[in-house]
C-alpha atoms as a PDB file:
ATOM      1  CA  UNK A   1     -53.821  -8.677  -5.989  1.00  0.00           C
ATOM      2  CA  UNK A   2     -50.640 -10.238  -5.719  1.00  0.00           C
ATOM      3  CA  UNK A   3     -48.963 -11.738  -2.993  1.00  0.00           C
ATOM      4  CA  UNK A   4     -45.527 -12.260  -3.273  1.00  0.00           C
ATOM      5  CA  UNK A   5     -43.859 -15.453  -1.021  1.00  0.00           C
ATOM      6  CA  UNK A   6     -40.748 -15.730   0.837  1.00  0.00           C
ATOM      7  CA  UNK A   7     -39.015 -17.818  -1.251  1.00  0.00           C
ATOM      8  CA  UNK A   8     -40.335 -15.684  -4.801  1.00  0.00           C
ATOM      9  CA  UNK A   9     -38.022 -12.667  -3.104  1.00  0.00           C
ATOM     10  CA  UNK A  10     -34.846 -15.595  -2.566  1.00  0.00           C
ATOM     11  CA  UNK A  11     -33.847 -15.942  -6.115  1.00  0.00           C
ATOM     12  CA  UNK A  12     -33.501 -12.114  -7.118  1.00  0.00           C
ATOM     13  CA  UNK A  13     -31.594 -11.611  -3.403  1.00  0.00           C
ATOM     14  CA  UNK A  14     -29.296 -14.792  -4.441  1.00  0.00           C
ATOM     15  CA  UNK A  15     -28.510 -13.012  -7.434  1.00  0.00           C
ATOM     16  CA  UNK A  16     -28.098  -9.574  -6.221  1.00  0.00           C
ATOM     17  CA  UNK A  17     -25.722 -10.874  -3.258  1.00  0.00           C
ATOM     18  CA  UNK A  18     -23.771 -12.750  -6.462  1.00  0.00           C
ATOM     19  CA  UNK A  19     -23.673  -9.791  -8.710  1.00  0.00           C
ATOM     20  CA  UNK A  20     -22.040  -7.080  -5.846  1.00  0.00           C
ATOM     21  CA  UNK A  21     -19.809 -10.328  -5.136  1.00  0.00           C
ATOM     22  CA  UNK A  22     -18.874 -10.381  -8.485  1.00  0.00           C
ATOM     23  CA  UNK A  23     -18.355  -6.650  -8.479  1.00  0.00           C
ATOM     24  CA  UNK A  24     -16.643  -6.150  -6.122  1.00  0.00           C
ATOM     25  CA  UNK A  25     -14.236  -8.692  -6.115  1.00  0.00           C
ATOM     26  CA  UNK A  26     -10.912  -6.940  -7.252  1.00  0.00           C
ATOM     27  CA  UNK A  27     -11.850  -3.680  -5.779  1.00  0.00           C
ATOM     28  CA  UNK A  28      -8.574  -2.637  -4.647  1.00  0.00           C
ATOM     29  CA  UNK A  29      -7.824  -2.857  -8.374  1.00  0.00           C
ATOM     30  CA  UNK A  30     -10.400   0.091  -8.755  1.00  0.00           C
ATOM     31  CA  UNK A  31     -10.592   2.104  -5.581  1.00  0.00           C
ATOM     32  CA  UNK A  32      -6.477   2.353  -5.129  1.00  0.00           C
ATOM     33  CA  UNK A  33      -3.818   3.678  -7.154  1.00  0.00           C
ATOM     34  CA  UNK A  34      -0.756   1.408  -8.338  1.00  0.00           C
ATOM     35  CA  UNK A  35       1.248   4.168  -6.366  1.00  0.00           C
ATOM     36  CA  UNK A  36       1.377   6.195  -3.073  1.00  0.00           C
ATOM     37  CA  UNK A  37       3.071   9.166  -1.305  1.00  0.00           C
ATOM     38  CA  UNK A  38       5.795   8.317   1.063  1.00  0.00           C
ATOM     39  CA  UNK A  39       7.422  10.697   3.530  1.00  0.00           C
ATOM     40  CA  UNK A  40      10.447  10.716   4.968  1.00  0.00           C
ATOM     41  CA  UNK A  41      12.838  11.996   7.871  1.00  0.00           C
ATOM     42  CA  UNK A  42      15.855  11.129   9.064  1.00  0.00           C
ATOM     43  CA  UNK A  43      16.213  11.230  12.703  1.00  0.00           C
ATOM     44  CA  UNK A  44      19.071  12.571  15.116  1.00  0.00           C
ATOM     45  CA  UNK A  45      17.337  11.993  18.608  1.00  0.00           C
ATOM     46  CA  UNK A  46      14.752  14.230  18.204  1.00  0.00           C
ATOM     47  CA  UNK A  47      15.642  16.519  15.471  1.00  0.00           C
ATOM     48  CA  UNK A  48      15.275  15.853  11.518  1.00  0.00           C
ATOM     49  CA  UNK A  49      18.169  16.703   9.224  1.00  0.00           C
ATOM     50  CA  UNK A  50      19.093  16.538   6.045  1.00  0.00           C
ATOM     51  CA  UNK A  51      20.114  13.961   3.781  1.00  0.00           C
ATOM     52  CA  UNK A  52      19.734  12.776  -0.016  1.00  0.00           C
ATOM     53  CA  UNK A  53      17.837   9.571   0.567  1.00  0.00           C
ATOM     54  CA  UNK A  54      17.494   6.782  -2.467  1.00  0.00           C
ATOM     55  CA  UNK A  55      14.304   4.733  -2.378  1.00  0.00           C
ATOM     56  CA  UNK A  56      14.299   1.478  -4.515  1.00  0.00           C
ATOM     57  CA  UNK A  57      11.732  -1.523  -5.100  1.00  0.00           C
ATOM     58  CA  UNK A  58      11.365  -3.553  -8.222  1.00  0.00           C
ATOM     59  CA  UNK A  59       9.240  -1.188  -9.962  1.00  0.00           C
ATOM     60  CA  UNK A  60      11.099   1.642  -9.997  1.00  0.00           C
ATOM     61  CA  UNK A  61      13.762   3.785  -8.645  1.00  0.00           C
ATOM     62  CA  UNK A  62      13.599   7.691  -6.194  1.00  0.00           C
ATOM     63  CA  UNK A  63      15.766  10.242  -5.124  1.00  0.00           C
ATOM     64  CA  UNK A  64      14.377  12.736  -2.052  1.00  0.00           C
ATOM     65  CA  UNK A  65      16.275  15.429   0.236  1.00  0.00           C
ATOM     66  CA  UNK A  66      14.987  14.705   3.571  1.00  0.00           C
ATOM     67  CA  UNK A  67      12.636  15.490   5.305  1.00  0.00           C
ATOM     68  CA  UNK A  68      10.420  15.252   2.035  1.00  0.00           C
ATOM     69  CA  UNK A  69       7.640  13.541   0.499  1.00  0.00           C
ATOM     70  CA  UNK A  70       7.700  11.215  -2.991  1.00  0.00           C
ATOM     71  CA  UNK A  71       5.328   9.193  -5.144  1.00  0.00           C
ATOM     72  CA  UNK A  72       6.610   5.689  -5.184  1.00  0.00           C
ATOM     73  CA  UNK A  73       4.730   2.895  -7.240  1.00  0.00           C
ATOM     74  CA  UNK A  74       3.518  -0.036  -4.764  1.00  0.00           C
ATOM     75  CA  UNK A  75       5.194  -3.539  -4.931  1.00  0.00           C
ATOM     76  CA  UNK A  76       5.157  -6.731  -2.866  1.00  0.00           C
ATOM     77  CA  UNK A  77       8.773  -5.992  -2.555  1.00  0.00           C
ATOM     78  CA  UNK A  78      10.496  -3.974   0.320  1.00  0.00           C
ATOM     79  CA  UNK A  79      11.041  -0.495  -0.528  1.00  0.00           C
ATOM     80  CA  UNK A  80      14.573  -0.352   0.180  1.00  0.00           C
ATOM     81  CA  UNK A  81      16.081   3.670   1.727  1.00  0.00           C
ATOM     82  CA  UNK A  82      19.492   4.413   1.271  1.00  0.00           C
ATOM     83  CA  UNK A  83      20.706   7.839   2.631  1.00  0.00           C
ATOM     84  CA  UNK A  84      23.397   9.614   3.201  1.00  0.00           C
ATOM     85  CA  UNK A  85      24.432  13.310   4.008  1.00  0.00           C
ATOM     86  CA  UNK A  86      27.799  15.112   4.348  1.00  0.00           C
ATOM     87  CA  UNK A  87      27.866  14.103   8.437  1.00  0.00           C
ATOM     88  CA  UNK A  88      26.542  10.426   8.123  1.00  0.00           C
ATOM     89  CA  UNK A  89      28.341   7.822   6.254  1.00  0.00           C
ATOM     90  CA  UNK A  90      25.802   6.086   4.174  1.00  0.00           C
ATOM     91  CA  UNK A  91      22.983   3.338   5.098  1.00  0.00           C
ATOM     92  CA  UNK A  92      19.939   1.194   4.333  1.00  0.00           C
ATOM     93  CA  UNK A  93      16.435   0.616   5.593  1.00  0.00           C
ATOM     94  CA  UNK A  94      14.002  -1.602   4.788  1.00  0.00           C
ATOM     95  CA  UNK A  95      10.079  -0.767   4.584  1.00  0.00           C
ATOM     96  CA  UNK A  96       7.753  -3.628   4.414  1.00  0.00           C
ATOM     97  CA  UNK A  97       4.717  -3.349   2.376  1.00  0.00           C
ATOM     98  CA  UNK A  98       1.488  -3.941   4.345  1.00  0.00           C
ATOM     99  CA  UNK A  99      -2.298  -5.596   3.063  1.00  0.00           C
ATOM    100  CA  UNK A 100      -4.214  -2.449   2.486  1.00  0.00           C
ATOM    101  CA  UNK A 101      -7.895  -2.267   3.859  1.00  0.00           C
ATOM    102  CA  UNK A 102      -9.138  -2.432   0.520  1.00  0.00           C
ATOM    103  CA  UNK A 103      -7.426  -5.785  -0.054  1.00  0.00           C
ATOM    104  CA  UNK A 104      -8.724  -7.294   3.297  1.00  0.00           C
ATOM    105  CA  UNK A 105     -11.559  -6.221   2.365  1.00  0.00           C
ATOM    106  CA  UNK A 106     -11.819  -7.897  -1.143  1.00  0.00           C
ATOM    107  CA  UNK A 107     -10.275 -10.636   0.249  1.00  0.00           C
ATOM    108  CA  UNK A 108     -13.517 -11.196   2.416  1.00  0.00           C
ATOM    109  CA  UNK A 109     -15.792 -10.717  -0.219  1.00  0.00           C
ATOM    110  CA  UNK A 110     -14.285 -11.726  -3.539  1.00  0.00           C
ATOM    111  CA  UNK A 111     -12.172 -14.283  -1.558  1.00  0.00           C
ATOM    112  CA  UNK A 112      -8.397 -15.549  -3.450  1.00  0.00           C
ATOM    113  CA  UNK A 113      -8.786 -14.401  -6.514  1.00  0.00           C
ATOM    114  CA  UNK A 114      -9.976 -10.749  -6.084  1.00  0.00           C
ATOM    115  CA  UNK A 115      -6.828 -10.625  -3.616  1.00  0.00           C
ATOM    116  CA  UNK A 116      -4.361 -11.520  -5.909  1.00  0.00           C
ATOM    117  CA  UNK A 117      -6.050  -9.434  -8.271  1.00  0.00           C
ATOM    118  CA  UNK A 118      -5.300  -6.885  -5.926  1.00  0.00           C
ATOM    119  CA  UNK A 119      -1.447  -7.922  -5.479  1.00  0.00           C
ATOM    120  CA  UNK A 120      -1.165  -8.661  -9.176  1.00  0.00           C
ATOM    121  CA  UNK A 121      -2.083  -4.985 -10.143  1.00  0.00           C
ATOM    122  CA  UNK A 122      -0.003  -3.243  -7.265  1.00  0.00           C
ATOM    123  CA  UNK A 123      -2.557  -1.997  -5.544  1.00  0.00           C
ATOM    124  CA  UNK A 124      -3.494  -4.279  -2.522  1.00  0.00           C
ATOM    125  CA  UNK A 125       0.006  -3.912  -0.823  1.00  0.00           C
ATOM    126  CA  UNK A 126       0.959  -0.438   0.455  1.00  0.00           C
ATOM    127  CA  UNK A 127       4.552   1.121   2.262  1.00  0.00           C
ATOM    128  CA  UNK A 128       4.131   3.067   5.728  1.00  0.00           C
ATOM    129  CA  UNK A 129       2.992   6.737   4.392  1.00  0.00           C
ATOM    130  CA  UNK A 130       5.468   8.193   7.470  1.00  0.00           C
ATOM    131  CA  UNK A 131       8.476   6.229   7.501  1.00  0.00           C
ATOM    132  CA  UNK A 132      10.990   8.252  10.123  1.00  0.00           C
ATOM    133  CA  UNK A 133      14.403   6.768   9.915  1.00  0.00           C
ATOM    134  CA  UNK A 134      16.929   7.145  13.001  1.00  0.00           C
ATOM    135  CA  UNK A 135      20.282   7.378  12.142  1.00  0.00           C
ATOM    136  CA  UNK A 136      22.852   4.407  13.000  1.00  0.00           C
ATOM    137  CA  UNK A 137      25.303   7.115  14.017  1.00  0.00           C
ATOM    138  CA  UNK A 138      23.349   9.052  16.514  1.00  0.00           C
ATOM    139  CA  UNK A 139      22.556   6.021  18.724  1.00  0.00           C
END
């Protein structure tokens, strides 16, 4: 019979801990999509109306009526809103992109490079899913 030591059972743990590492490093990359849903309303106190809103970042370019929901494609850049309606003259908002979990996450456990992985392949950063815009005019 055999008995098996402490440090015979180190080795294959070592290597399993370094192979999910290795795995999972740039997970973002393969749990998240390059591109998310955003909605948005423009505000009035607190009523919605209407409004033909342009959304912008360096990937791409998105029209909306408002209050209304889009696929954008994530970026490190802000996603910049311009809208306008027939009773507001017209305006821009900025929406920062934010770390998602995923790329926290990787960034614990596959450290730098799995991050900007993550970044590189649009998927680490994400915009606010609700972004609820209140109109310069009504303040």
């Amino acid at each position: 019979m055999l008995m098996s030591t402490h440090k015979e059972l180190r080795l294959p743990r070592l290597a399993l801990a370094v192979g999910l590492i290795c795995l999972l490093s740039g997970c973002a990359s393969l749990v998240n999509d390059d591109s998310q849903e955003v909605s948005v309303r423009l505000m009035c106190g607190p009523k919605t109306f209407t409004a033909t809103c342009h959304l912008q970042n360096d990937k791409g370019r998105w029209t909306l009526s408002t209050p209304g929901t889009i696929r954008v494609v994530n970026d490190i850049s802000n996603l910049e809103i311009t809208c306008r309606s027939e009773y507001v003259p017209s305006f821009t908002v900025s929406a920062m992109p934010m770390p998602s979990l995923a790329l926290l996450g990787n960034l614990f456990l596959g450290g730098v490079v799995g991050a900007a992985v993550d970044i590189y392949n649009n998927t680490g950063m994400k915009y606010p899913e609700n972004i609820d815009i209140t109109n310069p005019s009504c303040q």
